[in-house]
PDB file of N, CA and C in Angstrom:
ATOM      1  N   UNK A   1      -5.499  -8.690  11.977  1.00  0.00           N
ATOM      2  CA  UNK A   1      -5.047  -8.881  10.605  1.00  0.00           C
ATOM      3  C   UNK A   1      -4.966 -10.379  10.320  1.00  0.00           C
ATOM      4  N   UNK A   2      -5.167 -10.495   9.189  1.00  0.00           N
ATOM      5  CA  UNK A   2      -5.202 -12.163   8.887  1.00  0.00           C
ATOM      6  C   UNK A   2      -3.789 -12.264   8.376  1.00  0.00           C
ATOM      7  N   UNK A   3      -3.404 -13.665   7.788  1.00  0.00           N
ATOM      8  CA  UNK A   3      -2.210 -14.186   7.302  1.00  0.00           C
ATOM      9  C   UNK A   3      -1.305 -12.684   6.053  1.00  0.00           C
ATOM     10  N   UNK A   4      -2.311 -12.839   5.260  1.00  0.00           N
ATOM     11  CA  UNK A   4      -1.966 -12.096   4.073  1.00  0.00           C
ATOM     12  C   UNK A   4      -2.171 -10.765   4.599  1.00  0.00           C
ATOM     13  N   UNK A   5      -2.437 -10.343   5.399  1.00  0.00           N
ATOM     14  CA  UNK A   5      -2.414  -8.527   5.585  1.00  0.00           C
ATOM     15  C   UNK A   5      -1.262  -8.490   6.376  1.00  0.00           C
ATOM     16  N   UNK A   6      -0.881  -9.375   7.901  1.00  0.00           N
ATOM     17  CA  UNK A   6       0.159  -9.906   8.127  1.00  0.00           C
ATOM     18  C   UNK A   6       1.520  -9.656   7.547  1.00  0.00           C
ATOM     19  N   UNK A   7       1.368 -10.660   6.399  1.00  0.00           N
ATOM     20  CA  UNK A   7       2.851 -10.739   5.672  1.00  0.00           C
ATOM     21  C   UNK A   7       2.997  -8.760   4.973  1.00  0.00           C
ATOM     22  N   UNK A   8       1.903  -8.603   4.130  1.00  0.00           N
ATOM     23  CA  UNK A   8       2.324  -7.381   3.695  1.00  0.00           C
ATOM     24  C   UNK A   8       2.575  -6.099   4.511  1.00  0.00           C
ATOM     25  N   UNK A   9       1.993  -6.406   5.882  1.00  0.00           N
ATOM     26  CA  UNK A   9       2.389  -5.226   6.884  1.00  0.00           C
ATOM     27  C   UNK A   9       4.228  -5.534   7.380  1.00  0.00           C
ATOM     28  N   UNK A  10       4.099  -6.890   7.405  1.00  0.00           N
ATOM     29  CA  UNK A  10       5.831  -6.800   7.652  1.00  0.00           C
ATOM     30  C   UNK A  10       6.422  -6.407   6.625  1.00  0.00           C
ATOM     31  N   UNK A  11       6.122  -6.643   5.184  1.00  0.00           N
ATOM     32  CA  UNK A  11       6.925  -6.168   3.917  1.00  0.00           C
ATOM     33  C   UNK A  11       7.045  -4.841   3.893  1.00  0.00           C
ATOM     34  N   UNK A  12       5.684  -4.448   4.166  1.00  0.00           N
ATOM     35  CA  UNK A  12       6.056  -2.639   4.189  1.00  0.00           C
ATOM     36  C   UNK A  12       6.674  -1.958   5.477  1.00  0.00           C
ATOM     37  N   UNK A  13       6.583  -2.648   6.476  1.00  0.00           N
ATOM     38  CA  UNK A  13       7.127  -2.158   7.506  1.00  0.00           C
ATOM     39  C   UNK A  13       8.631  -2.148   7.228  1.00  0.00           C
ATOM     40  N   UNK A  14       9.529  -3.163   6.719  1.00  0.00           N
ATOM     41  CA  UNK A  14      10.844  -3.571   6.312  1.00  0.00           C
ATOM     42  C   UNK A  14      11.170  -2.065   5.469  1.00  0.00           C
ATOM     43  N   UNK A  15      10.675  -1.888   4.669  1.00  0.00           N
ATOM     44  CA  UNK A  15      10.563  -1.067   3.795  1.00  0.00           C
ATOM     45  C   UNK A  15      10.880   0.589   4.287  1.00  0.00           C
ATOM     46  N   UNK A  16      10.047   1.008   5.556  1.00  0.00           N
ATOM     47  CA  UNK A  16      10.149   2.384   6.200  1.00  0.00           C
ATOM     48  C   UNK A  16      11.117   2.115   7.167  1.00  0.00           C
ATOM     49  N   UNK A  17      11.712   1.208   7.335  1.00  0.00           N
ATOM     50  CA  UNK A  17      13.375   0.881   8.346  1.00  0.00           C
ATOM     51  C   UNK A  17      12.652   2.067   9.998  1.00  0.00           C
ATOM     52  N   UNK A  18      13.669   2.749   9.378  1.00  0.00           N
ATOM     53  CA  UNK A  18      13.608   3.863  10.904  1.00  0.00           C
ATOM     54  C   UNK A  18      12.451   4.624  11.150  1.00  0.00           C
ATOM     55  N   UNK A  19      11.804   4.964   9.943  1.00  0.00           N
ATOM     56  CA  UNK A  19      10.790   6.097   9.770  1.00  0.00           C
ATOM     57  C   UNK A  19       9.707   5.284  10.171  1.00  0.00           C
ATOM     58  N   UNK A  20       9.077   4.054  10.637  1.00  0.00           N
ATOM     59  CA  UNK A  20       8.630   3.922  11.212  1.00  0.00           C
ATOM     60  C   UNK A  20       7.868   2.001  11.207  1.00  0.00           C
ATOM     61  N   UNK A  21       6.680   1.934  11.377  1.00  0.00           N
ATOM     62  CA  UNK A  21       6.083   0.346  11.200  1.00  0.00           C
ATOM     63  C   UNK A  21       4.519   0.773  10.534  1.00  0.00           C
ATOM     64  N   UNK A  22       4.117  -0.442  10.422  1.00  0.00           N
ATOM     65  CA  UNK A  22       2.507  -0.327   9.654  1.00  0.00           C
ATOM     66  C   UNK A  22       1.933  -1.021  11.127  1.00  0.00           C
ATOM     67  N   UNK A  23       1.339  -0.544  11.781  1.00  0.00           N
ATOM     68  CA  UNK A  23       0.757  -1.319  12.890  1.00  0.00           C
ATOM     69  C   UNK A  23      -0.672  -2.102  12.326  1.00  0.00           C
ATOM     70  N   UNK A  24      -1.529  -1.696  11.353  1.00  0.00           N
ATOM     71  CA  UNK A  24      -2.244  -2.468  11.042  1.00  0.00           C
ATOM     72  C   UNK A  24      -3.039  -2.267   9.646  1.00  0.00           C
ATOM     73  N   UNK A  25      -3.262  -3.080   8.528  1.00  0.00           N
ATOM     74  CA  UNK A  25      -3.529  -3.357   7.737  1.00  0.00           C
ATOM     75  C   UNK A  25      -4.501  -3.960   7.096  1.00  0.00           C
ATOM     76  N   UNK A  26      -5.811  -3.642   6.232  1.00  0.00           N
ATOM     77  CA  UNK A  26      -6.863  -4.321   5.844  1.00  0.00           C
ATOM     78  C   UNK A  26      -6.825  -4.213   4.378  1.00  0.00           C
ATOM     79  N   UNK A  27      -7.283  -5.516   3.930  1.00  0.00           N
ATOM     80  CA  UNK A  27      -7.177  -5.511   2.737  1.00  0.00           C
ATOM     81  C   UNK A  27      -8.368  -5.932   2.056  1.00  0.00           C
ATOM     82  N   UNK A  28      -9.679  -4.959   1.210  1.00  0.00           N
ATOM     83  CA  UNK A  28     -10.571  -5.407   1.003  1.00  0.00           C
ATOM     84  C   UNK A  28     -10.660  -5.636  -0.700  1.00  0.00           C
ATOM     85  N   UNK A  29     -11.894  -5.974  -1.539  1.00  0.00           N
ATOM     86  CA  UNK A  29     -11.966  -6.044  -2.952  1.00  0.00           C
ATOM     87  C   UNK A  29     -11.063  -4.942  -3.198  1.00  0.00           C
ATOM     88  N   UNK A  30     -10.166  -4.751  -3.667  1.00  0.00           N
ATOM     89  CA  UNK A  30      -9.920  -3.501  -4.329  1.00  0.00           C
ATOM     90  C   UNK A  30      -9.075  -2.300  -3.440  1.00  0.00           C
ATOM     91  N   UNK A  31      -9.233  -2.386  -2.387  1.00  0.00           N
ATOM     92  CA  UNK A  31      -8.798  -1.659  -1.504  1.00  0.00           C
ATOM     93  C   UNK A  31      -7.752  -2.411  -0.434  1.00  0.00           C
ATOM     94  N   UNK A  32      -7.066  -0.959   0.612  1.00  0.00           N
ATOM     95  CA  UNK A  32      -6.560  -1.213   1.323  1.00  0.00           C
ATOM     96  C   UNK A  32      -6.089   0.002   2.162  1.00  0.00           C
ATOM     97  N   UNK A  33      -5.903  -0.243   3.613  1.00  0.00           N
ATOM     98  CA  UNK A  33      -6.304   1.023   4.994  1.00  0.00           C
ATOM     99  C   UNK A  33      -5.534   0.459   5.548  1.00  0.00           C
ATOM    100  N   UNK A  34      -4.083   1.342   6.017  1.00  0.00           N
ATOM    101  CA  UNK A  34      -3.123   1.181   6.627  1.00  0.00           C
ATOM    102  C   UNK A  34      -2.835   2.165   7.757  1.00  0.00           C
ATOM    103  N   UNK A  35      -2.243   2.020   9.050  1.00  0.00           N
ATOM    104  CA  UNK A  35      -2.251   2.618  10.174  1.00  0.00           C
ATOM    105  C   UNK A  35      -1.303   2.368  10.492  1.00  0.00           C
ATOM    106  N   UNK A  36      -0.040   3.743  10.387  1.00  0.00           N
ATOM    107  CA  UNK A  36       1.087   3.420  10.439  1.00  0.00           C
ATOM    108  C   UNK A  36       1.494   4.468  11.624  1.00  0.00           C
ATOM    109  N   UNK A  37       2.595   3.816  12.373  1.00  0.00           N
ATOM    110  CA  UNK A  37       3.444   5.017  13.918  1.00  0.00           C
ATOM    111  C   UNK A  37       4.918   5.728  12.846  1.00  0.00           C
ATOM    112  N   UNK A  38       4.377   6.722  12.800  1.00  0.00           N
ATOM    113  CA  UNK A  38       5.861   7.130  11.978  1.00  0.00           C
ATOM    114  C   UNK A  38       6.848   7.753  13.312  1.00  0.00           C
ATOM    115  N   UNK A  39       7.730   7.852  12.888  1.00  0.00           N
ATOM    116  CA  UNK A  39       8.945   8.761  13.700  1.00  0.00           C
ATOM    117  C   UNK A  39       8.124  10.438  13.854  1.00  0.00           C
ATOM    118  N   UNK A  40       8.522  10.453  14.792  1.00  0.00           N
ATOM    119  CA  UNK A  40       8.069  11.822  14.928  1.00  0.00           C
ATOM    120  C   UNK A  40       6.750  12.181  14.699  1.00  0.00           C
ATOM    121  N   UNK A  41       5.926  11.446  14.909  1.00  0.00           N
ATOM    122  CA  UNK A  41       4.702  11.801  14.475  1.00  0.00           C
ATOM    123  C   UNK A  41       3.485  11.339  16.047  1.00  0.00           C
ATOM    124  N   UNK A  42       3.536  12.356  16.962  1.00  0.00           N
ATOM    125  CA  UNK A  42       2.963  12.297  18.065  1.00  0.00           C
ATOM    126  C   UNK A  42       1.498  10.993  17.505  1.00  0.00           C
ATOM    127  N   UNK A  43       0.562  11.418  16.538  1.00  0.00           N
ATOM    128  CA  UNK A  43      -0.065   9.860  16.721  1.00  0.00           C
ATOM    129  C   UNK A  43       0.313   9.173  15.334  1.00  0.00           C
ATOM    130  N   UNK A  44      -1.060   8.329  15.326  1.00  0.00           N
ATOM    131  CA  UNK A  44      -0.909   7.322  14.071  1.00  0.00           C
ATOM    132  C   UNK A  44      -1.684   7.808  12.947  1.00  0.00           C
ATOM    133  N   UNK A  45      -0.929   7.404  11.620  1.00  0.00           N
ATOM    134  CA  UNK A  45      -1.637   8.231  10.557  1.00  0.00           C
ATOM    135  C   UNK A  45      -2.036   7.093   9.679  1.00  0.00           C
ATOM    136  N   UNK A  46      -3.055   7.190   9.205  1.00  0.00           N
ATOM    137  CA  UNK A  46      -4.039   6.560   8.676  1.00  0.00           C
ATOM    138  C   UNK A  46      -3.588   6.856   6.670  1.00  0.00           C
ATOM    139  N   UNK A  47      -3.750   5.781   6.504  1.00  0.00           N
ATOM    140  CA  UNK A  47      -3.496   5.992   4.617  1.00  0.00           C
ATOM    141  C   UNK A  47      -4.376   4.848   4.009  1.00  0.00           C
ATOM    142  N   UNK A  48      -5.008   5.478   2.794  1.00  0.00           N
ATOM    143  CA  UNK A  48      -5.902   4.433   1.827  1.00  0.00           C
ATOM    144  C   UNK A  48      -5.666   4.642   0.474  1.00  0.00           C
ATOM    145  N   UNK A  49      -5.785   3.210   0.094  1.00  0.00           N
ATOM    146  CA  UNK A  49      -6.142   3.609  -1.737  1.00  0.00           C
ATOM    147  C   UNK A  49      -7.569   2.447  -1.961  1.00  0.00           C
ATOM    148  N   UNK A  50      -7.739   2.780  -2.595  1.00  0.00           N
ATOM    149  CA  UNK A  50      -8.881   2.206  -3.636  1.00  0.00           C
ATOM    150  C   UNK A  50      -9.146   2.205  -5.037  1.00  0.00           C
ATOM    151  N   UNK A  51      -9.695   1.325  -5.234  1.00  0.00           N
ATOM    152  CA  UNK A  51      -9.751   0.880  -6.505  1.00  0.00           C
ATOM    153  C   UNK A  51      -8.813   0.289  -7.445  1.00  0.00           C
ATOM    154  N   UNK A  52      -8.178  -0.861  -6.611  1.00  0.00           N
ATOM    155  CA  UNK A  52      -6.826  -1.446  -6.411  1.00  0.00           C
ATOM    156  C   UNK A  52      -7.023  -2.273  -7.546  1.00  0.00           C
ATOM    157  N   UNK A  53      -5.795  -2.385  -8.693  1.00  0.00           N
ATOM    158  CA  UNK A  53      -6.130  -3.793  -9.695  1.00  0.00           C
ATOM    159  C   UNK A  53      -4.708  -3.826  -9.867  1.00  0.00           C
ATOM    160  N   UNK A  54      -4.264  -5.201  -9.966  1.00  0.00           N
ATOM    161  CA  UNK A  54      -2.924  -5.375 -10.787  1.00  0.00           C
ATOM    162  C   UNK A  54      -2.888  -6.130 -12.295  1.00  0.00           C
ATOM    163  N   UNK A  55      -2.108  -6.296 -13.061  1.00  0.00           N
ATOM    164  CA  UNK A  55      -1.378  -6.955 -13.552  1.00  0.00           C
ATOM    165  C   UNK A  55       0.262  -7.469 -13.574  1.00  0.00           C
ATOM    166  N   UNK A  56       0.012  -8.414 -14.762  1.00  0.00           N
ATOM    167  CA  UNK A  56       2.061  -8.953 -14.603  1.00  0.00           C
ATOM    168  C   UNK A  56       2.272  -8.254 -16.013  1.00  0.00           C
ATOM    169  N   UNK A  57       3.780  -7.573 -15.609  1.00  0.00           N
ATOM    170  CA  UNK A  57       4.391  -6.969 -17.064  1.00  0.00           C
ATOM    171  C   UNK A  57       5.989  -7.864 -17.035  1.00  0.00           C
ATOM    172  N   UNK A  58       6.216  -8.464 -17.508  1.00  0.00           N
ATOM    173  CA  UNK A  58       7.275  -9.274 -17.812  1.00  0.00           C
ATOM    174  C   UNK A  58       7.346 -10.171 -16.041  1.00  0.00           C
ATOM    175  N   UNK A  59       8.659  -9.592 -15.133  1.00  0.00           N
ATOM    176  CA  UNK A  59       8.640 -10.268 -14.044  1.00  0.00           C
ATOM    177  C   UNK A  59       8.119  -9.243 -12.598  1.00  0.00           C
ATOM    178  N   UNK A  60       7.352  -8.125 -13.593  1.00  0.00           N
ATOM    179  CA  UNK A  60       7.346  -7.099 -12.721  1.00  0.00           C
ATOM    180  C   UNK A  60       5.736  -7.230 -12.398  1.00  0.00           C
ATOM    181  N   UNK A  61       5.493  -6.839 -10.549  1.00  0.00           N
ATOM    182  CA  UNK A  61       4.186  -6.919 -10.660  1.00  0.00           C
ATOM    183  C   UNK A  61       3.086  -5.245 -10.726  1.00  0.00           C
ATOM    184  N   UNK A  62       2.589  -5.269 -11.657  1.00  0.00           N
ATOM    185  CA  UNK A  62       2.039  -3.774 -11.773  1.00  0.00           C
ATOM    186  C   UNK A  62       0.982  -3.560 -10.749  1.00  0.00           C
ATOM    187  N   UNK A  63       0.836  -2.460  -9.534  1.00  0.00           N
ATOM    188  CA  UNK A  63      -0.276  -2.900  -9.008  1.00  0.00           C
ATOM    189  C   UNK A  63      -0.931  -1.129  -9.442  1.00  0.00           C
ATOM    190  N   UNK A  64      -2.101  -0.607  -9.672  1.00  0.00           N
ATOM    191  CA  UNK A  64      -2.428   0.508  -9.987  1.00  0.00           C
ATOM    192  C   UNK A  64      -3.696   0.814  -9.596  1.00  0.00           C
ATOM    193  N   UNK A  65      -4.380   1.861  -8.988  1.00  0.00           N
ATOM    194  CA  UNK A  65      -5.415   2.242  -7.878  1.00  0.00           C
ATOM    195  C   UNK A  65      -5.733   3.977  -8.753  1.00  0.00           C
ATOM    196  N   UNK A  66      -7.129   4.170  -8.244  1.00  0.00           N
ATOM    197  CA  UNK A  66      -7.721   4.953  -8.383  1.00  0.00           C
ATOM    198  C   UNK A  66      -7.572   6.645  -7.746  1.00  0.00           C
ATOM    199  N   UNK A  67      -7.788   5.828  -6.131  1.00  0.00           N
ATOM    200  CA  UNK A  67      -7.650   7.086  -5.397  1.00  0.00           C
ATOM    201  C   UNK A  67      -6.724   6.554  -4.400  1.00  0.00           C
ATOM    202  N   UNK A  68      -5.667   7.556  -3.465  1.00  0.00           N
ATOM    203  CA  UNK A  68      -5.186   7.382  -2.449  1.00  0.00           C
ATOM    204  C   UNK A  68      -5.398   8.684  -1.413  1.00  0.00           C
ATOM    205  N   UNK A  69      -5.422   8.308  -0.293  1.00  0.00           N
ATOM    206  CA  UNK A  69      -5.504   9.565   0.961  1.00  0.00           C
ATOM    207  C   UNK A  69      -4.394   8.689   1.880  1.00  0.00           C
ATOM    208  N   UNK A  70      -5.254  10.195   3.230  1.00  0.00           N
ATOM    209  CA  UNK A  70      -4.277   9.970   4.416  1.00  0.00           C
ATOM    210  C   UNK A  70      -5.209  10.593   5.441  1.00  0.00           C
ATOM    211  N   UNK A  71      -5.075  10.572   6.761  1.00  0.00           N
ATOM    212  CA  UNK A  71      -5.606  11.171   7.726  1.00  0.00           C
ATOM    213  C   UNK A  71      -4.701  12.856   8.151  1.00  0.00           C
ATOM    214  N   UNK A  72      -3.874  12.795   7.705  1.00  0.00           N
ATOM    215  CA  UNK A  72      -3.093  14.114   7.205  1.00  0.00           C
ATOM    216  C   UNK A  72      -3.418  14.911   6.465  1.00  0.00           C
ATOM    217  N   UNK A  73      -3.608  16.493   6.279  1.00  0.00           N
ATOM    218  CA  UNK A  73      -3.897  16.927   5.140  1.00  0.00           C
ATOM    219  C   UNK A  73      -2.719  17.135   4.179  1.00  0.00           C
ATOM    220  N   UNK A  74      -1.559  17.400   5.012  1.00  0.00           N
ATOM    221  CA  UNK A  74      -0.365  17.217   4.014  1.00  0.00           C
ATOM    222  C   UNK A  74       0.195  16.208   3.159  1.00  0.00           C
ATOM    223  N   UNK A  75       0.080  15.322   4.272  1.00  0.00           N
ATOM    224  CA  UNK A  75       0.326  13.536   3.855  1.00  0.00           C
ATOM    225  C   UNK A  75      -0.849  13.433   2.743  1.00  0.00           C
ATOM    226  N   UNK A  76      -2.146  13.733   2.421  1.00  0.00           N
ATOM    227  CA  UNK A  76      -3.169  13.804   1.793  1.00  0.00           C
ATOM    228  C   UNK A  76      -2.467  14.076   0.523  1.00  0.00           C
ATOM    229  N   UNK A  77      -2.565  15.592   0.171  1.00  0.00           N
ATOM    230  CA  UNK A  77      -2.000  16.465  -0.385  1.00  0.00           C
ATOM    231  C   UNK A  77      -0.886  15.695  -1.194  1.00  0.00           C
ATOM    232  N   UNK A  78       0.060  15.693  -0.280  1.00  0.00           N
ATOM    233  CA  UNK A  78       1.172  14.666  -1.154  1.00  0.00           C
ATOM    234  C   UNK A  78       1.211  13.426  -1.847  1.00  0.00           C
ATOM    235  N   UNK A  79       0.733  12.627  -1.383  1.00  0.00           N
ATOM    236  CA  UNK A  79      -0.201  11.793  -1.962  1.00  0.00           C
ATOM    237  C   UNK A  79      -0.589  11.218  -3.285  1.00  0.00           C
ATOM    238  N   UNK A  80      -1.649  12.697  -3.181  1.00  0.00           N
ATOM    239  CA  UNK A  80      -2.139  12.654  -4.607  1.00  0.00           C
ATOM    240  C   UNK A  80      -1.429  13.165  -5.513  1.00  0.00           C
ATOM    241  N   UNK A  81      -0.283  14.147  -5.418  1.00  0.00           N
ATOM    242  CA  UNK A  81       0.523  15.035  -6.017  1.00  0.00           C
ATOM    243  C   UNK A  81       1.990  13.454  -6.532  1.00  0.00           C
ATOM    244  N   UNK A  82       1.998  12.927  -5.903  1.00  0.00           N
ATOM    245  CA  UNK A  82       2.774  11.299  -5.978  1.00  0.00           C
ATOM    246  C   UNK A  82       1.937  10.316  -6.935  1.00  0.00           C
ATOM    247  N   UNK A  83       0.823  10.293  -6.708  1.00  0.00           N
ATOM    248  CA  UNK A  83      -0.087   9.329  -7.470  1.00  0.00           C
ATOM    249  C   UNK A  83      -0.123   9.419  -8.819  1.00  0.00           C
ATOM    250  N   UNK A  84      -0.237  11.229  -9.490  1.00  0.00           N
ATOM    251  CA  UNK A  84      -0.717  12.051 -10.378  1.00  0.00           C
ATOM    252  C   UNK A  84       0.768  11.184 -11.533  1.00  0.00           C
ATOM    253  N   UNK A  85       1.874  11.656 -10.285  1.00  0.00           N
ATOM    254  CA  UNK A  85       3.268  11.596 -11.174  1.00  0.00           C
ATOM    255  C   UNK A  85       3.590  10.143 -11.731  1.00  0.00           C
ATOM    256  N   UNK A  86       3.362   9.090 -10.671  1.00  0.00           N
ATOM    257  CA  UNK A  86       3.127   7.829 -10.538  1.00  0.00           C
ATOM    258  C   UNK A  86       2.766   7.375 -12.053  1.00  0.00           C
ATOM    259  N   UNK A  87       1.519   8.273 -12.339  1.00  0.00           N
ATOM    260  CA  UNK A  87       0.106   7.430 -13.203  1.00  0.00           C
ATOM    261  C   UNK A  87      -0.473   6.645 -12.291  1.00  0.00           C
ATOM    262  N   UNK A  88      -0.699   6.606 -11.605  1.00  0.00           N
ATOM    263  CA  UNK A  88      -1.324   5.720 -10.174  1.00  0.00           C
ATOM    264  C   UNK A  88      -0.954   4.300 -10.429  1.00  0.00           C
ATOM    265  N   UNK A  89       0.573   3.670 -10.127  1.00  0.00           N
ATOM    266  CA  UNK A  89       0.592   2.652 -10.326  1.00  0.00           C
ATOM    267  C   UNK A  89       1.811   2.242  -9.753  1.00  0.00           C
ATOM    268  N   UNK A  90       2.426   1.146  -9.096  1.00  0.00           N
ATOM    269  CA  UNK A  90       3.722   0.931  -8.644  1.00  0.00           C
ATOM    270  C   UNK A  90       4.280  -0.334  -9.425  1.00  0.00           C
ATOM    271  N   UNK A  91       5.210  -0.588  -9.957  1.00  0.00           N
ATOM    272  CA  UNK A  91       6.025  -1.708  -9.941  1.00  0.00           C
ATOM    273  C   UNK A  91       6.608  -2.483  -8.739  1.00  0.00           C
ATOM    274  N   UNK A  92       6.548  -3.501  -8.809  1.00  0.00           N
ATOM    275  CA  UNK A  92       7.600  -4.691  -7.745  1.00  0.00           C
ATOM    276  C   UNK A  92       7.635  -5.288  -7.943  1.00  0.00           C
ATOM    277  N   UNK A  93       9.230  -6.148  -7.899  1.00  0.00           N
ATOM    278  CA  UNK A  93       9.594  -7.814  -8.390  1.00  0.00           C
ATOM    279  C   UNK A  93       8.661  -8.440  -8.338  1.00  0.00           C
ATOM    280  N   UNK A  94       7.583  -9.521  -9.215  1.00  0.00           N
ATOM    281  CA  UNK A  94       7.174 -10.575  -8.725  1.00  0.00           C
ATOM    282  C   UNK A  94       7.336 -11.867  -8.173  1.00  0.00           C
ATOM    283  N   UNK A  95       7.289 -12.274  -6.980  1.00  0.00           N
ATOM    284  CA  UNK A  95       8.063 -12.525  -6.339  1.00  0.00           C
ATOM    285  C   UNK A  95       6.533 -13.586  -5.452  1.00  0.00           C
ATOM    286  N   UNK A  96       7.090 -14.692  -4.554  1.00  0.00           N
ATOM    287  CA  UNK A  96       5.873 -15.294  -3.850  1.00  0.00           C
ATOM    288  C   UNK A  96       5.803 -15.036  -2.929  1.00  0.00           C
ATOM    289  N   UNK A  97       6.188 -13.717  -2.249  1.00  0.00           N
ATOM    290  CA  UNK A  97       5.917 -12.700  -1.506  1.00  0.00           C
ATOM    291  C   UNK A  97       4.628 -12.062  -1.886  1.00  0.00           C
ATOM    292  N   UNK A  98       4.704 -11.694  -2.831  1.00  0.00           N
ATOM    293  CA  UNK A  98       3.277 -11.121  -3.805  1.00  0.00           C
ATOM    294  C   UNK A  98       2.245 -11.803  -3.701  1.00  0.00           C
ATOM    295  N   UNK A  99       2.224 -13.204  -3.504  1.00  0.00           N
ATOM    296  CA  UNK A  99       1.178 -14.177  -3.966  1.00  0.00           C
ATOM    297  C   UNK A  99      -0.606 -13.781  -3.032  1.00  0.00           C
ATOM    298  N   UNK A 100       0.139 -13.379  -1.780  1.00  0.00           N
ATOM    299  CA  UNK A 100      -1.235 -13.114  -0.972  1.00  0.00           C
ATOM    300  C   UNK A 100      -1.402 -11.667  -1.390  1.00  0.00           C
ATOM    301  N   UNK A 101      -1.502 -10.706  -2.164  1.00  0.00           N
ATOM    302  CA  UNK A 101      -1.970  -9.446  -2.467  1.00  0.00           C
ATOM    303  C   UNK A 101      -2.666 -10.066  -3.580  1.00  0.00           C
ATOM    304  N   UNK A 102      -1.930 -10.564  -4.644  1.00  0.00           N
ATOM    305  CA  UNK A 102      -2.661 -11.113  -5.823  1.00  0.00           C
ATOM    306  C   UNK A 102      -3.829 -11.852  -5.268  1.00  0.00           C
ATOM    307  N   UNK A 103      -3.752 -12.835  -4.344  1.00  0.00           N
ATOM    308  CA  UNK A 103      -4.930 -13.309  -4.179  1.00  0.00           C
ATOM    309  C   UNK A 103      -6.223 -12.498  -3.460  1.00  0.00           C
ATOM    310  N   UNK A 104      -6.325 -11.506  -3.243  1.00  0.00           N
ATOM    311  CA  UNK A 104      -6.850 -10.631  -2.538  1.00  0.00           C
ATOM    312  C   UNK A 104      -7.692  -9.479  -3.751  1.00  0.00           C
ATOM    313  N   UNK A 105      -6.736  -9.144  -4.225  1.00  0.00           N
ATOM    314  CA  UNK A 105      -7.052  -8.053  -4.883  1.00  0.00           C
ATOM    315  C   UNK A 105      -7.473  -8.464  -6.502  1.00  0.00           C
ATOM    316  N   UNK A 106      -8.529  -7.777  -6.767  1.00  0.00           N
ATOM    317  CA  UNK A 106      -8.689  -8.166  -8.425  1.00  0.00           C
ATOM    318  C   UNK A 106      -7.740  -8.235  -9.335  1.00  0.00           C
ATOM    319  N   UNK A 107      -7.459  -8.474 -10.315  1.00  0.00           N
ATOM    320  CA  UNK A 107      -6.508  -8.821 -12.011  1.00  0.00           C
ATOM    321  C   UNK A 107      -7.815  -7.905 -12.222  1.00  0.00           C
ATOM    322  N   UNK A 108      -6.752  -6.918 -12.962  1.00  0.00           N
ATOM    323  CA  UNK A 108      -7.117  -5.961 -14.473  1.00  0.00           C
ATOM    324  C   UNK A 108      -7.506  -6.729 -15.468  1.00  0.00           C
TER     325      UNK A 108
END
């Protein structure tokens, strides 16, 4: 992992506390493939989205994607059933924590 996949694998790792870590992280145009050890989960499960774009809405950073999976069919399943509800899109403080995703990933 480079610098910026780095920082955001520790951010999200912070994030799942007990339930588990992101062991590794790629971040391409638009995309991004994460490989995470959850609790209880004899191996490692694999998660993607694509077609990654953000914008800024006041101090909030919008980031919003196309498709997401999993190497799970449930985790799959859920997923998309999360995404649907979502509108495929997350909010988070903007913050210069953010700065290496923004630089990575396209502006809407």
């Amino acid at each position: 992992m480079n610098f910026a996949e780095s920082e955001i694998a520790k951010l999200l790792s912070s994030k799942l506390g007990e339930a588990g870590r992101v062991t590794h992280l790629s971040l391409g145009v638009g995309s991004i493939r994460m490989t995470l050890e959850l609790a209880g989960q004899g191996v490692p499960v694999d998660l993607f989205a694509e077609g990654i774009t953000w914008t800024k809405d006041g101090d909030m950073l919008v980031v919003r994607w196309k498709q997401v999976g999993s190497s799970l069919t449930w985790a799959h399943s859920l997923l998309q059933t999360l995404a649907e509800k979502a509108q495929h899109e997350i909010r988070l403080p903007d913050s210069l924590r953010m700065a290496p995703l923004k630089m990575i990933l396209p502006k809407a």
